[in-house]
N, C-alpha and C. Protein backbone atom coordinates (compact mmCIF):
# COMPACT_ATOMS: atom_id res chain seq x y z
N UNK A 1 49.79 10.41 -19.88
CA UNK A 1 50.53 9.88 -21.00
C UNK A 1 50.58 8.37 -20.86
N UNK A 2 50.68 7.38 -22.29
CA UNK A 2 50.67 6.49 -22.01
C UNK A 2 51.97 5.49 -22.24
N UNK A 3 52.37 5.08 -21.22
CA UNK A 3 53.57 4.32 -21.32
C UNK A 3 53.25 2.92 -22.20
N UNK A 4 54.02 2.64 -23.33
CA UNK A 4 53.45 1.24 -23.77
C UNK A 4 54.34 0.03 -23.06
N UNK A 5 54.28 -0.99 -22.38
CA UNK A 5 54.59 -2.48 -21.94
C UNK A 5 54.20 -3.28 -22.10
N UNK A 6 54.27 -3.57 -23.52
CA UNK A 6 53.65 -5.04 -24.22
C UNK A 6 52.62 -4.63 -24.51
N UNK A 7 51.76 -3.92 -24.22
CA UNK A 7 50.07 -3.91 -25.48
C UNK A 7 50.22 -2.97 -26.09
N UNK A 8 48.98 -2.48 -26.97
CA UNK A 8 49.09 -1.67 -27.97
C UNK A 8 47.97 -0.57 -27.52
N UNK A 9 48.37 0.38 -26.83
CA UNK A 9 47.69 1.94 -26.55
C UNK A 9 46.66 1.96 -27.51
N UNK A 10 45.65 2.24 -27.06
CA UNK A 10 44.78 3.31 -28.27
C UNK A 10 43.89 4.39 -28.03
N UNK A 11 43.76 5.02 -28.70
CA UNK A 11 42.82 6.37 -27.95
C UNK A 11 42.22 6.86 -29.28
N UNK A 12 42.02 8.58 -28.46
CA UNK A 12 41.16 9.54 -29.83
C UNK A 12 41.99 10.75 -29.34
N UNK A 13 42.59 11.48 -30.80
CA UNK A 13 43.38 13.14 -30.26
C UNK A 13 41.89 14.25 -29.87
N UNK A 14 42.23 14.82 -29.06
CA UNK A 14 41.33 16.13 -28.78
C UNK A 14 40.99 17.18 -29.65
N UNK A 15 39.43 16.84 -29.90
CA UNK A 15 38.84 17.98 -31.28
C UNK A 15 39.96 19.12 -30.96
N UNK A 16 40.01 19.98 -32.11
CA UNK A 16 39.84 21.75 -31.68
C UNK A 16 39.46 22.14 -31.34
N UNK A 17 37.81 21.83 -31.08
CA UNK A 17 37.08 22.81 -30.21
C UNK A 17 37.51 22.83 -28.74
N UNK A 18 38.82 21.89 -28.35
CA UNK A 18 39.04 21.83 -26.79
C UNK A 18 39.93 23.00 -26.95
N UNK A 19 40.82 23.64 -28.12
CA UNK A 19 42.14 24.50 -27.74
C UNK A 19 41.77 25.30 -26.73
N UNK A 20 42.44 25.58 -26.26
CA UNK A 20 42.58 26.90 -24.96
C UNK A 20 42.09 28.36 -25.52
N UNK A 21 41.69 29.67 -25.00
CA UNK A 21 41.50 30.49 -25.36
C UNK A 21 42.84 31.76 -25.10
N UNK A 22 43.92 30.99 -24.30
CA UNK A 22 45.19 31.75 -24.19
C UNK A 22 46.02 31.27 -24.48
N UNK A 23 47.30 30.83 -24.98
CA UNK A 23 48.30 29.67 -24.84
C UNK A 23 48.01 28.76 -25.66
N UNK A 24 48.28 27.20 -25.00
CA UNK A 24 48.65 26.23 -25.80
C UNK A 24 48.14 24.63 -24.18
N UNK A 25 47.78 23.83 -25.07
CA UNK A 25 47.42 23.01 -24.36
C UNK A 25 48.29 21.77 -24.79
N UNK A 26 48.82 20.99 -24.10
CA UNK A 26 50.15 20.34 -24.53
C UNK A 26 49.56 18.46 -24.00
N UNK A 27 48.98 17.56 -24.84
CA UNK A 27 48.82 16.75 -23.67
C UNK A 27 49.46 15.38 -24.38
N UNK A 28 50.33 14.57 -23.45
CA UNK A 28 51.10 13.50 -24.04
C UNK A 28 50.48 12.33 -24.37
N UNK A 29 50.39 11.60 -25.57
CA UNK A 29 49.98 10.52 -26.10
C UNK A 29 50.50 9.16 -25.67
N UNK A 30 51.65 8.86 -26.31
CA UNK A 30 52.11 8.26 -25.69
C UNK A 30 54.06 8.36 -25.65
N UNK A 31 54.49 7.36 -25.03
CA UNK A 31 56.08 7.37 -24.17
C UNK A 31 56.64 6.17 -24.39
N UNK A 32 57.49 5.79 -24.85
CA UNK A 32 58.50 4.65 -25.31
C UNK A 32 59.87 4.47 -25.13
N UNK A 33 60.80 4.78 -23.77
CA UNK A 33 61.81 4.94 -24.03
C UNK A 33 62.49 6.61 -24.54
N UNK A 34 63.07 6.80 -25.52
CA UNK A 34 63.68 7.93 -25.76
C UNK A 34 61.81 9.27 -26.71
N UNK A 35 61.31 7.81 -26.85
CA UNK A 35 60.19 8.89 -27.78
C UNK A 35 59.03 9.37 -27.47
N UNK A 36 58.50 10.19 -27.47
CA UNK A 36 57.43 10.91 -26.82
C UNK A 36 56.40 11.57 -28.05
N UNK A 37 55.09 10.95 -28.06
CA UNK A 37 54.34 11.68 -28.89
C UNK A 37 53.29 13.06 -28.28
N UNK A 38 53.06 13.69 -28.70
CA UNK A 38 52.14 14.58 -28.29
C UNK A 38 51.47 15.12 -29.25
N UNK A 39 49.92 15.79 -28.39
CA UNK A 39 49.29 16.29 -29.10
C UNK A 39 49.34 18.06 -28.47
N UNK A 40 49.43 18.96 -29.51
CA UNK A 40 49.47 20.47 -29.16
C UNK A 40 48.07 21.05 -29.38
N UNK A 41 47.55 21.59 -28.79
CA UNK A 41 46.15 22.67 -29.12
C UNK A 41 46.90 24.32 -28.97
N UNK A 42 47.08 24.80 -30.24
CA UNK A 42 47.37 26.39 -30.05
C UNK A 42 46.22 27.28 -29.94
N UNK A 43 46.10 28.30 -29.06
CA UNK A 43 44.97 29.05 -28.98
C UNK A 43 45.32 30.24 -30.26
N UNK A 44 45.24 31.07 -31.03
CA UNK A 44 45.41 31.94 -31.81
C UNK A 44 46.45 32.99 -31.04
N UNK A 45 47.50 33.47 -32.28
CA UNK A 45 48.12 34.21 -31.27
C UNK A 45 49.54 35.12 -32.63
N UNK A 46 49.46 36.26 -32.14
CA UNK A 46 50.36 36.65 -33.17
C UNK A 46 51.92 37.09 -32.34
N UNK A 47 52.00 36.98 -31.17
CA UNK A 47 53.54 36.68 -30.48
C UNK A 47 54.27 35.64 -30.34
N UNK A 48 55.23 36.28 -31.08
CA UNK A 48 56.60 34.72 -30.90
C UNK A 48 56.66 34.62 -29.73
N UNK A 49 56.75 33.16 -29.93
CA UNK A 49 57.18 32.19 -28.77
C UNK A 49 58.73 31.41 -29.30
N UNK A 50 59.53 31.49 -28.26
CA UNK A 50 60.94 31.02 -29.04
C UNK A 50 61.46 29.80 -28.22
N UNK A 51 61.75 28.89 -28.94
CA UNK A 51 62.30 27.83 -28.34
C UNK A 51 63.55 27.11 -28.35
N UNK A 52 64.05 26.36 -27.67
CA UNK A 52 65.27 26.07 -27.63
C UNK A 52 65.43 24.88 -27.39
N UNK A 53 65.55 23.62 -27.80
CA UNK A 53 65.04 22.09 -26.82
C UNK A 53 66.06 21.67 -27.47
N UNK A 54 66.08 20.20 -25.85
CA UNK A 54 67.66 19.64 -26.37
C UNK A 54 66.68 18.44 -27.25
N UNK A 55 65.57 18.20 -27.48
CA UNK A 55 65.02 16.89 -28.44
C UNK A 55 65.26 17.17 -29.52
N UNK A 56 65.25 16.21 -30.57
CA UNK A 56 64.65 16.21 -32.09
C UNK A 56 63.45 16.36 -32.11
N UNK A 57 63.01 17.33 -32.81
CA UNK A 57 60.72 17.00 -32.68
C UNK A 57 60.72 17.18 -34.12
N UNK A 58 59.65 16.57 -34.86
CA UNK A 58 59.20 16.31 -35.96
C UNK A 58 57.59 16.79 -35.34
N UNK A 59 56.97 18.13 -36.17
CA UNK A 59 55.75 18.25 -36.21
C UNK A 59 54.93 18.24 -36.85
N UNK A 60 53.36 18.17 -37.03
CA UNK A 60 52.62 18.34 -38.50
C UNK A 60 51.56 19.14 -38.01
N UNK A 61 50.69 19.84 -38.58
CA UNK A 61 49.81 20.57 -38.37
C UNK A 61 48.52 20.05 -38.70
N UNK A 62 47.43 19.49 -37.80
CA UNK A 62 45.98 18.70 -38.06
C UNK A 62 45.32 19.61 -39.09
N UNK A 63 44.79 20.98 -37.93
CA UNK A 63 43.91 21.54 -38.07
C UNK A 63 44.44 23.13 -38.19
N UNK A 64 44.07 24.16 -38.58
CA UNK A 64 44.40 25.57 -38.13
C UNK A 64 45.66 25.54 -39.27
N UNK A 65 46.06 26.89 -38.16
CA UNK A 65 47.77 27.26 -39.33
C UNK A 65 48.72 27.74 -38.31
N UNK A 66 50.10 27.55 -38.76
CA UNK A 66 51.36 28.20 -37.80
C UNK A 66 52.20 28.51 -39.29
N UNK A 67 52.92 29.78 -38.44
CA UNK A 67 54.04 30.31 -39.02
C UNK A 67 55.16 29.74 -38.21
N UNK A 68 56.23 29.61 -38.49
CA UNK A 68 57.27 29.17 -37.97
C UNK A 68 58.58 29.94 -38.61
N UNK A 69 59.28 30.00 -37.49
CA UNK A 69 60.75 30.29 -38.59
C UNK A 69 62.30 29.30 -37.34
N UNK A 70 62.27 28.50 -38.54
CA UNK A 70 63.60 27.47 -37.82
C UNK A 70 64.90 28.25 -38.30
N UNK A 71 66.01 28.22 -37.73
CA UNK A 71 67.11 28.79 -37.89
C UNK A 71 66.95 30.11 -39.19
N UNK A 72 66.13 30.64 -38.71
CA UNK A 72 65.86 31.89 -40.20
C UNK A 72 65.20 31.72 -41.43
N UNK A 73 64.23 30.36 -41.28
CA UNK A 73 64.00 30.18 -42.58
C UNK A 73 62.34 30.13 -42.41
N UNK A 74 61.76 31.09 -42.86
CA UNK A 74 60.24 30.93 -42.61
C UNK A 74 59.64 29.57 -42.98
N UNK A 75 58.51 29.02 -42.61
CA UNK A 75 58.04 28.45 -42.78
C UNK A 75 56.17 28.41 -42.23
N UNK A 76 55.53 28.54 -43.57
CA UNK A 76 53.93 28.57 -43.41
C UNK A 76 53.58 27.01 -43.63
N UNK A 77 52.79 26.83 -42.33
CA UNK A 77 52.34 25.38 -42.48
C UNK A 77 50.73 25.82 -42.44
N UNK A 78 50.33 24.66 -43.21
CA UNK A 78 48.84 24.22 -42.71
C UNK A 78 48.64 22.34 -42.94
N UNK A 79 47.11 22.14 -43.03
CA UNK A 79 47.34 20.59 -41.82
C UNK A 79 47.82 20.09 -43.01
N UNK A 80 48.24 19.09 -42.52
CA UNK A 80 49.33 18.38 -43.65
C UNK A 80 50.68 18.83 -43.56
N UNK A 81 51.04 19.99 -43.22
CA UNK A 81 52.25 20.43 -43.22
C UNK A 81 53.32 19.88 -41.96
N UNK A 82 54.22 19.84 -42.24
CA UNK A 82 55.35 19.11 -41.28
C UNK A 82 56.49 19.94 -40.96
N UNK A 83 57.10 20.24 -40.27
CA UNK A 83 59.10 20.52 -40.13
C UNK A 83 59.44 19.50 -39.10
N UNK A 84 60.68 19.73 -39.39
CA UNK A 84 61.36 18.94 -38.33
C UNK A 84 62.26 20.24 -38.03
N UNK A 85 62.28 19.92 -36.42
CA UNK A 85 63.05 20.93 -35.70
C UNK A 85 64.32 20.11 -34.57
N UNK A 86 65.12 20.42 -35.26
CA UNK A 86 66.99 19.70 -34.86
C UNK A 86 67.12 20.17 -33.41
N UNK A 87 67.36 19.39 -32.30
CA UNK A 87 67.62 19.52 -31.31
C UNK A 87 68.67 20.67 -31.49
N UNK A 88 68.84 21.55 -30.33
CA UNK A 88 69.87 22.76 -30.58
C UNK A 88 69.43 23.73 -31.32
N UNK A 89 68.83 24.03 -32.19
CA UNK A 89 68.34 24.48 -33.55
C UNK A 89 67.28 25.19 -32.26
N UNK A 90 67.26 27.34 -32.38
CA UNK A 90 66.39 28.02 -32.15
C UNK A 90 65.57 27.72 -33.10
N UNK A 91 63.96 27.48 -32.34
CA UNK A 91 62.70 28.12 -33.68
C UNK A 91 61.81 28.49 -33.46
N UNK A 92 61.18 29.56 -33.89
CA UNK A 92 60.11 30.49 -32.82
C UNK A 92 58.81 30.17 -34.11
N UNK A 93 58.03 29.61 -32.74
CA UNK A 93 56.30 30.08 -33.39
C UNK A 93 56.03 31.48 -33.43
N UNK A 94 56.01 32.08 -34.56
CA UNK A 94 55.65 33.25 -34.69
C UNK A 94 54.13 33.78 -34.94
N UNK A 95 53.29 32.89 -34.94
CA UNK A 95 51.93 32.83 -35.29
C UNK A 95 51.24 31.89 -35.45
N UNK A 96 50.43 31.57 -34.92
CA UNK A 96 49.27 30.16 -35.03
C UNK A 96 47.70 30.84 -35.54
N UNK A 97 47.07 30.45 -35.69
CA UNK A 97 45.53 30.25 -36.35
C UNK A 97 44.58 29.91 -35.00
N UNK A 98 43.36 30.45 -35.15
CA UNK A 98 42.35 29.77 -34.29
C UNK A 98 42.10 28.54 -34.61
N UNK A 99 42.33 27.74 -32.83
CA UNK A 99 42.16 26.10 -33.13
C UNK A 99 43.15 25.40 -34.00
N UNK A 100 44.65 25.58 -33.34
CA UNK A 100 45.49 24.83 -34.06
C UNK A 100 45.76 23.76 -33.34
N UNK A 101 45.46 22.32 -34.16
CA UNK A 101 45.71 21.10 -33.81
C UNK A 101 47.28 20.51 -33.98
N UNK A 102 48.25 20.47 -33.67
CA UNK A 102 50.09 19.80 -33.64
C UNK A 102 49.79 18.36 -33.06
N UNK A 103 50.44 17.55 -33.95
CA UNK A 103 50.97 16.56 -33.47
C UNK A 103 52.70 16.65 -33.62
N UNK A 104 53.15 16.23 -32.27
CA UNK A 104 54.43 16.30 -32.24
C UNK A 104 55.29 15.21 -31.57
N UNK A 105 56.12 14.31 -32.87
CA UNK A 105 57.02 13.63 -32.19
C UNK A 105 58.31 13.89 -31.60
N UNK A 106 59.23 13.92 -30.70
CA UNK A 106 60.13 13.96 -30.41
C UNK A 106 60.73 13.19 -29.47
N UNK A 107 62.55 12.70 -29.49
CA UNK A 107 62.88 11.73 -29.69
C UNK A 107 63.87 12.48 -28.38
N UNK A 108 64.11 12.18 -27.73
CA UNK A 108 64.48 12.53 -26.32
C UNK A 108 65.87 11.77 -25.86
N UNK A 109 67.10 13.10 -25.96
CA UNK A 109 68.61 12.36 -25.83
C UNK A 109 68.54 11.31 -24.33
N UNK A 110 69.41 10.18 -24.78
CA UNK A 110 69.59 9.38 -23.74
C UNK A 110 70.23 9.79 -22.73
């Protein structure tokens, strides 16, 4: 991950063709203090995964598709698509797509 101190980071996010063939590949962009960007690779998968985090994360979907459901409220994304998920706030991936690309910000209590 890249810490910024005075210059300006730059890189390239990881095709889809890198996603994993089990799971999820999680790798950090960059780190600022309270904020943390990342990039997600979902491998395809039709079991919830449920989460619980003390961050704020704001996500969008590149490539592929996820189902989501935040505090009970479904939500079908594809790329372009966004939620924001409220620190505290359960929300389970209930389904991803082959080769799902996430970018995910979240903002990390002091």
């Amino acid at each position: 991950m890249i810490g910024v101190m005075g210059t300006t980071p730059a890189g390239r996010l990881r095709p889809v063709s890198e996603a994993p063939a089990e799971g999820e590949l999680v790798e950090g962009i960059v780190a600022v203090r309270q904020l943390v960007v990342e990039q997600i690779l979902s491998a395809p998968s039709a079991v919830p995964h449920e989460y619980l985090q003390d961050d704020d994360e704001w996500v969008v979907v590149l490539a592929g598709a996820a189902v989501l459901d935040v505090a009970g409220e479904r939500l079908e994304l594809g790329p372009g698509d966004w939620a924001f998920l409220p620190a505290g706030v359960r929300h389970t991936v209930v389904e991803t797509s082959e080769a799902t690309s996430w970018l995910a910000v979240r903002l990390q209590p002091d």
